[in-house]
Protein backbone atom coordinates (compact mmCIF):
# COMPACT_ATOMS: atom_id res chain seq x y z
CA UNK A 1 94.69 -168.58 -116.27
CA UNK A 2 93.45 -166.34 -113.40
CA UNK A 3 90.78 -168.10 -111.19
CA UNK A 4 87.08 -167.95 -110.89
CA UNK A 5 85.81 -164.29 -111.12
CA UNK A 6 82.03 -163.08 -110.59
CA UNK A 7 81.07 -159.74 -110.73
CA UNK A 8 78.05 -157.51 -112.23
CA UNK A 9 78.49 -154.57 -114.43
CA UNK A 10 78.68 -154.20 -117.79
CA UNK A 11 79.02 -151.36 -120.58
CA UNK A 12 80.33 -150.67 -124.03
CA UNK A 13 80.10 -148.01 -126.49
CA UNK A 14 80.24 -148.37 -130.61
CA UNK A 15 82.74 -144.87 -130.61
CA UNK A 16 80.88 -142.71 -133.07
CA UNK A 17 78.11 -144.15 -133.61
CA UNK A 18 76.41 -143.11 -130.06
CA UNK A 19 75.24 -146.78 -129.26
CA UNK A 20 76.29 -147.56 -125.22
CA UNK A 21 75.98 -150.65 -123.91
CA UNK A 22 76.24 -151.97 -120.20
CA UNK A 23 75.30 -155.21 -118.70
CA UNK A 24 76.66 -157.84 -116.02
CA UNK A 25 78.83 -160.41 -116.01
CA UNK A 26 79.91 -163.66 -114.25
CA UNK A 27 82.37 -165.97 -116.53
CA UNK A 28 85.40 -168.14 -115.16
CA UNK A 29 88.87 -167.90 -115.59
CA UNK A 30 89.16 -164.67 -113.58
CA UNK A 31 89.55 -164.32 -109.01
CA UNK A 32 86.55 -163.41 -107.43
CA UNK A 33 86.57 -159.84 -107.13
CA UNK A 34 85.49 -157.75 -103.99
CA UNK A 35 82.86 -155.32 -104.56
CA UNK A 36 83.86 -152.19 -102.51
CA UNK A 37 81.97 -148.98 -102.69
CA UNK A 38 83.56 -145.60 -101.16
CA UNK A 39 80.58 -143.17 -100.55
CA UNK A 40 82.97 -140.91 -97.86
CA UNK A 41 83.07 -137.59 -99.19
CA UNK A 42 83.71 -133.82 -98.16
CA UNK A 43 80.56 -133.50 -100.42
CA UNK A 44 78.40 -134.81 -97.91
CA UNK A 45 79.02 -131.87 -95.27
CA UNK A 46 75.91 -130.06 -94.80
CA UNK A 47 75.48 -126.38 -95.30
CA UNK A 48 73.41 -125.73 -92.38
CA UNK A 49 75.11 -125.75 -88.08
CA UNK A 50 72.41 -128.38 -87.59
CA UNK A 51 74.43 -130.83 -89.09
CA UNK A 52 77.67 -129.41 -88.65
CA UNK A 53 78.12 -132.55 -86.16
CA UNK A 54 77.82 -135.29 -88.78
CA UNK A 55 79.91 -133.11 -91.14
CA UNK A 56 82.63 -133.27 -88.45
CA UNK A 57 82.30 -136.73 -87.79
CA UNK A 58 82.87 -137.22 -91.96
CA UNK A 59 86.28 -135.37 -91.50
CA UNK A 60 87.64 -137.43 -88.83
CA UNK A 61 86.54 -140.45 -89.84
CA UNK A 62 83.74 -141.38 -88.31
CA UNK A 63 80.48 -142.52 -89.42
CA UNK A 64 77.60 -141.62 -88.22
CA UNK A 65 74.45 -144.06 -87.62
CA UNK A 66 72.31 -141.79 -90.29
CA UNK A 67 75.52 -142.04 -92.62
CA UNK A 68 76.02 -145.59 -92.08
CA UNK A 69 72.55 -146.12 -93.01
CA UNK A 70 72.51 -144.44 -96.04
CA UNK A 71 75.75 -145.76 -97.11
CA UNK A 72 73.93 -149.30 -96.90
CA UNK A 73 70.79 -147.77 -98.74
CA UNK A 74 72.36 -146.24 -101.56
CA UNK A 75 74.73 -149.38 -102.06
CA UNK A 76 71.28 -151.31 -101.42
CA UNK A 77 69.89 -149.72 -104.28
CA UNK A 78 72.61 -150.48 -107.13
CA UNK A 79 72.65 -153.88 -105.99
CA UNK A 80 69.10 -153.97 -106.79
CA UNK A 81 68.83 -152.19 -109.76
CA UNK A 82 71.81 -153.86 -111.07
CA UNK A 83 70.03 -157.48 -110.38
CA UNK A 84 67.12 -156.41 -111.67
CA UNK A 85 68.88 -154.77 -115.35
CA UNK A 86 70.49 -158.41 -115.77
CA UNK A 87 68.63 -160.69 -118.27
CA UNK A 88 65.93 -158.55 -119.24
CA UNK A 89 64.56 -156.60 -122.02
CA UNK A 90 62.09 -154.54 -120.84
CA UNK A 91 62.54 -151.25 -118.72
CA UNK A 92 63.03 -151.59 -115.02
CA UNK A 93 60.42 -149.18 -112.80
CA UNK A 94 61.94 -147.23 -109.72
CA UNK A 95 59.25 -148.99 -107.57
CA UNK A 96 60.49 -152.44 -108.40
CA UNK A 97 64.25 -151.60 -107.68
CA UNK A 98 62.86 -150.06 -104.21
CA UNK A 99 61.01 -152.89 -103.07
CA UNK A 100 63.66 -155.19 -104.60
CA UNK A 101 66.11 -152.77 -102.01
CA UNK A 102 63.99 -153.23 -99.40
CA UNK A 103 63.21 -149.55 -98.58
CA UNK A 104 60.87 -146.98 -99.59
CA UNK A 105 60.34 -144.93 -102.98
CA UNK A 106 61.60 -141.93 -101.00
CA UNK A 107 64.55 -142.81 -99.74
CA UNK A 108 65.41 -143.96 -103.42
CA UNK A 109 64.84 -140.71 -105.29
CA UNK A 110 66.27 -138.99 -102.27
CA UNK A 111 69.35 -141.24 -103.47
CA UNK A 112 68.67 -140.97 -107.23
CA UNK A 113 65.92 -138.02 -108.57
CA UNK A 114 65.12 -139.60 -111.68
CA UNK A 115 66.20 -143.04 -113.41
CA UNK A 116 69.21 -140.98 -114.97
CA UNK A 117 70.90 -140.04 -112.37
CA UNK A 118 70.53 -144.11 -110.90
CA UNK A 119 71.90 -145.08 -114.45
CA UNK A 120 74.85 -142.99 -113.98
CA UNK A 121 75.07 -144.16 -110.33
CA UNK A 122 74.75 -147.96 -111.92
CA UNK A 123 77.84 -147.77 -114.44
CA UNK A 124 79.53 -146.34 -111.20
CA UNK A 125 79.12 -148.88 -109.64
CA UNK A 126 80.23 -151.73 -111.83
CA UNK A 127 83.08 -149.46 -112.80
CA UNK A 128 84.11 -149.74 -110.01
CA UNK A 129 83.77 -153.69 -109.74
CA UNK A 130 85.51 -153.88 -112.71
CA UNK A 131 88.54 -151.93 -111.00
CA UNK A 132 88.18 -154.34 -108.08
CA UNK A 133 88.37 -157.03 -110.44
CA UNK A 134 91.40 -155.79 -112.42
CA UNK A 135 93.18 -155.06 -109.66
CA UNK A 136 92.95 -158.87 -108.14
CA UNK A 137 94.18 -160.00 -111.23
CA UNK A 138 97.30 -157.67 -111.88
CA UNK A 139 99.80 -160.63 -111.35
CA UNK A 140 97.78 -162.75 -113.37
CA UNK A 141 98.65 -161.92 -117.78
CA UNK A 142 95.72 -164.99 -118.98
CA UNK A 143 93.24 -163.13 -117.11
CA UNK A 144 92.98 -160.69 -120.00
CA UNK A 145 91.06 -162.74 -122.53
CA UNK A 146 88.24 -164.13 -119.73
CA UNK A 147 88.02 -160.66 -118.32
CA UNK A 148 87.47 -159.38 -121.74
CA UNK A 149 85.43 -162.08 -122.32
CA UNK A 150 82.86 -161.33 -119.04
CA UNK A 151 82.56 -157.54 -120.23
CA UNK A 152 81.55 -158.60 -123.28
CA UNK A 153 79.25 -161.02 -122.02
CA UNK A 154 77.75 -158.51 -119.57
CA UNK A 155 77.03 -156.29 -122.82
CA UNK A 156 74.70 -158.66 -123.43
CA UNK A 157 72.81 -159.12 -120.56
CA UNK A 158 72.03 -155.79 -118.79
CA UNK A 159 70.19 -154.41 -121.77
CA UNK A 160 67.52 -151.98 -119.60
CA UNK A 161 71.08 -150.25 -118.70
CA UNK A 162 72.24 -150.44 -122.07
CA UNK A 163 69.22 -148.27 -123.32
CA UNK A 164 69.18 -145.79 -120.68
CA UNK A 165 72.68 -145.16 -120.90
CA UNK A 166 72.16 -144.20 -124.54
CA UNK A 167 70.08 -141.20 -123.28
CA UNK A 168 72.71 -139.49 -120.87
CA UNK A 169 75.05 -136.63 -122.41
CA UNK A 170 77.71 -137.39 -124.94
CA UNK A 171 80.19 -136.51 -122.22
CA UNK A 172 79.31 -138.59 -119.36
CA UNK A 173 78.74 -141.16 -121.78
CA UNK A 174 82.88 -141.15 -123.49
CA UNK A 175 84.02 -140.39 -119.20
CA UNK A 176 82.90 -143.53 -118.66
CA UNK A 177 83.53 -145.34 -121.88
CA UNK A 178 87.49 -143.99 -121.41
CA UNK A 179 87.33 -145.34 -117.83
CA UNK A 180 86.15 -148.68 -119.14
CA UNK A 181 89.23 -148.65 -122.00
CA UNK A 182 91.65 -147.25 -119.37
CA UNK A 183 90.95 -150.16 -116.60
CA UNK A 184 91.51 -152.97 -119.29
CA UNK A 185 94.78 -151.27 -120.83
CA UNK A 186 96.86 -152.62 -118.04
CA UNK A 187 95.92 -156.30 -118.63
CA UNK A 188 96.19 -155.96 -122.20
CA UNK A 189 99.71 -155.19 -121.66
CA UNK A 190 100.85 -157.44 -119.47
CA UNK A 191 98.97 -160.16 -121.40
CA UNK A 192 101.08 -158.97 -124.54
CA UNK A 193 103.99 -159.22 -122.32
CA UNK A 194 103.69 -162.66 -121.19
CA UNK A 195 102.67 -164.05 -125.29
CA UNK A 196 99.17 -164.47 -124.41
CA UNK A 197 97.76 -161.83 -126.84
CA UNK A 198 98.51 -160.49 -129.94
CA UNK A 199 100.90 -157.55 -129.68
CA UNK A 200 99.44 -154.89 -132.48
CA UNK A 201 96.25 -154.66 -130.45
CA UNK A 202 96.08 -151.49 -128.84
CA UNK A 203 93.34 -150.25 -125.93
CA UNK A 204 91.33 -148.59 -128.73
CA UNK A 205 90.98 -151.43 -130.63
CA UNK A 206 88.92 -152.88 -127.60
CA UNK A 207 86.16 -150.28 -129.70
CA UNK A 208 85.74 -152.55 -132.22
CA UNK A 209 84.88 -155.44 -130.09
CA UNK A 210 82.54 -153.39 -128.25
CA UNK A 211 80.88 -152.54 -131.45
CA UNK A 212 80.69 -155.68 -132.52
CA UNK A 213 78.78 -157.30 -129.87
CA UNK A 214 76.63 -154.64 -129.53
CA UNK A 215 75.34 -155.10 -132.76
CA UNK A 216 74.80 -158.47 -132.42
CA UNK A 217 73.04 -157.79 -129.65
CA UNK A 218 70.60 -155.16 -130.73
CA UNK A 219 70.21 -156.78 -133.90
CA UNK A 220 69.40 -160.34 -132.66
CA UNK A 221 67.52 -160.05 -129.55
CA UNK A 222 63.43 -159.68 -130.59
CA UNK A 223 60.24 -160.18 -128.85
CA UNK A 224 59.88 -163.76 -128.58
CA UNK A 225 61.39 -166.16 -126.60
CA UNK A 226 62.59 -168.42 -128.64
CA UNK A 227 64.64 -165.35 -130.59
CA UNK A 228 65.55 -164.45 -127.31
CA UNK A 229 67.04 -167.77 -126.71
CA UNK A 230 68.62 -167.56 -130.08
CA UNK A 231 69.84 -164.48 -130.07
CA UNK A 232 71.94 -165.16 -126.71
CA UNK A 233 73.57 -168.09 -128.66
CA UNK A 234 74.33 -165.57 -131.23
CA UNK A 235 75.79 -163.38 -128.93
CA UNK A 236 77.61 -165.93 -127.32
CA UNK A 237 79.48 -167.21 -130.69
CA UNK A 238 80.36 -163.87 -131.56
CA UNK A 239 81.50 -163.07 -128.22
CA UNK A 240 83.95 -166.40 -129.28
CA UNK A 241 85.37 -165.39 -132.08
CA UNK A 242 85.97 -162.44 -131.03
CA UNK A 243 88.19 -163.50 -128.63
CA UNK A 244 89.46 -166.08 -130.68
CA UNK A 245 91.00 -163.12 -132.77
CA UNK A 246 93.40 -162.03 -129.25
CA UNK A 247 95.40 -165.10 -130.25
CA UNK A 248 99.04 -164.00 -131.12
CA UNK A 249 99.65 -164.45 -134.71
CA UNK A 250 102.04 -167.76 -135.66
């Protein structure tokens, strides 16, 4: 098995039926990943001579105070927001992901305008931690069913980001949702390679457990706390057996 992994993200989508899900994860059995952002882009350059400078200094490389600073603010702000989305139900205000940040309301909507565009930011991000994560593990085939296994976990957690994400276009919901599929097709693989998981699984069928968890996890979770409670166990043994089911077959 790989070693020890923690890392927050988290999404899934139930293909066809428009439900998204993203949370965050942190489950053994998978090397810590590094969470590494890249916000250098030609993008960036400014339209106007008076900051033709800084534009420059993107080109060759080097960063600027005001860029390093809002290279520490925007990463500042997923952090936050993707702290705050983790084992909760109810929505998270722009406010409480500033202060939580540590800077003002208008540095974060100079960031992100509305709470869409910092949703789509969000799944970015943990994208991109997945990637990290998939990437320290390429030599290791078990990782597969414990990385599996912390996506789906995060797909319970994160629900706030789950229920935004149902709200963004169709499009930008299946980019990212193919992303997702496309990171975990390499350890699927080489986990099939090495006898660790079944081999007529294909990356699509990662859909289905996706769905499934999803609907366990809309259909459990409910206003009290002691549902709440349960409804994590139930989550939890589904999340199980659905691994249980990459076993090869005798």
């Amino acid at each position: 098995m790989g070693r020890g992994c923690a890392a927050g993200w988290g999404w899934a989508k139930s293909w066809g039926a428009g439900s998204v899900a993203f949370p965050r994860w942190s489950v053994g059995g998978v090397r810590t990943c590094s969470e590494k952002l890249n916000f250098m882009t030609l993008s960036l350059l400014a339209s106007n001579v008076g900051h033709l400078g800084e534009g420059w200094a993107l080109i060759y490389g080097v960063q600027t105070p005001r860029r390093r600073d809002a290279q520490r603010n925007r990463q500042a702000i997923l952090e936050a927001a993707s702290d705050l989305m983790t084992g909760r139900r109810d929505a998270v205000g722009m406010p409480e992901i500033a202060r939580r940040a540590g800077i003002g309301q208008a540095t974060l909507y100079r960031h992100f305008p509305d709470r869409y565009a910092l949703t789509s930011g969000v799944i970015a991000f943990q994208v991109e931690r997945l990637e990290a994560c998939v990437d320290a593990n390429r030599h290791q085939p078990a990782a597969f069913r414990p990385l599996l296994g912390a996506v789906l976990s995060s797909q319970v957690a994160m629900r706030p980001l789950v229920h935004l994400a149902r709200r963004l276009e169709p499009a930008v919901q299946g980019r990212y949702l193919r992303q997702i599929v496309g990171l975990l097709a390499g350890p699927l693989q080489r986990a099939q390679e090495q006898g660790f998981v079944r081999r007529d699984l294909v990356p699509a069928d990662l859909l289905l457990f996706f769905g499934m968890v999803e609907g366990v996890a809309e259909g459990m979770i409910t206003d009290g706390a002691a549902e709440r409670g349960g409804a994590v166990e139930h989550a939890a043994k589904a999340i199980e057996l659905a691994l249980d089911g990459l076993a090869p077959t005798p």
